[in-house]
Protein backbone atom coordinates (compact mmCIF):
# COMPACT_ATOMS: atom_id res chain seq x y z
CA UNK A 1 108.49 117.68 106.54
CA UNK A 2 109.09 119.81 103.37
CA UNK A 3 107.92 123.52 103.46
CA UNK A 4 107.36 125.32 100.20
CA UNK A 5 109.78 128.56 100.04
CA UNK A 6 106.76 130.68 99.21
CA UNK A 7 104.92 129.53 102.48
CA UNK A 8 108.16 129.93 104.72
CA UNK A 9 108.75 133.31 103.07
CA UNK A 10 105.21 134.73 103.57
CA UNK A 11 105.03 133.10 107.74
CA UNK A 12 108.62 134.79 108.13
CA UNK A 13 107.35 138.06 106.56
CA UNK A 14 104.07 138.06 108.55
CA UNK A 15 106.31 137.42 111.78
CA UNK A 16 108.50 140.25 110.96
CA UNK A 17 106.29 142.74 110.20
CA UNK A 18 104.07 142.11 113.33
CA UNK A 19 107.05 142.44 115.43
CA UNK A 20 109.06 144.46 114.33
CA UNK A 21 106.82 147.02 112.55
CA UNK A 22 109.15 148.63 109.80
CA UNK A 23 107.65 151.26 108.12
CA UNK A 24 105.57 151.11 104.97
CA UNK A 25 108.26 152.89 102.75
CA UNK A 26 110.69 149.99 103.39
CA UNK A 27 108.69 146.98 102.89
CA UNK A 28 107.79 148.63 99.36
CA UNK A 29 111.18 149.38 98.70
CA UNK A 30 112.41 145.61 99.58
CA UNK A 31 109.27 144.48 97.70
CA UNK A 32 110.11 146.15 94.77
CA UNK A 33 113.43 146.28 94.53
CA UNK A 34 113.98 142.18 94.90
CA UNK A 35 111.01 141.95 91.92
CA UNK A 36 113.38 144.30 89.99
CA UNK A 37 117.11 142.35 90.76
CA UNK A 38 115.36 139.29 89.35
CA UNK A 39 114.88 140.53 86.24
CA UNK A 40 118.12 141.93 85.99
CA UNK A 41 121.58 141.40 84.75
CA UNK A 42 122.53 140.52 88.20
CA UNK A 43 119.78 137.36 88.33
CA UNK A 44 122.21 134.75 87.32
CA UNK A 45 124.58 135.91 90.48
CA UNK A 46 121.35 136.15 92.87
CA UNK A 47 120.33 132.77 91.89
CA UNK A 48 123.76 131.07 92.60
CA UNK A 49 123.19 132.45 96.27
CA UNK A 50 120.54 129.82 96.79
């Protein structure tokens, strides 16, 4: 069975949030600071992560 990333990524973000309840400021700051790497100089390194 095959699992798009976007669905695995949003059930593993739910699941984190409800249980381990990081604050508001951090989720933003992860939120927007991943949205801001990928359009950056350093997208071509992030994307040979995967």
């Amino acid at each position: 069975m095959q699992v798009p990333l976007w669905l695995a990524l949003l059930v593993v973000g739910y699941l984190g949030v409800k249980l381990i309840r990081p604050p508001a400021w951090l989720i933003a700051v992860l939120l927007l600071g991943g949205y801001l790497l990928a359009d950056s100089v350093l997208a071509p390194a992030i994307s040979l992560i995967k």
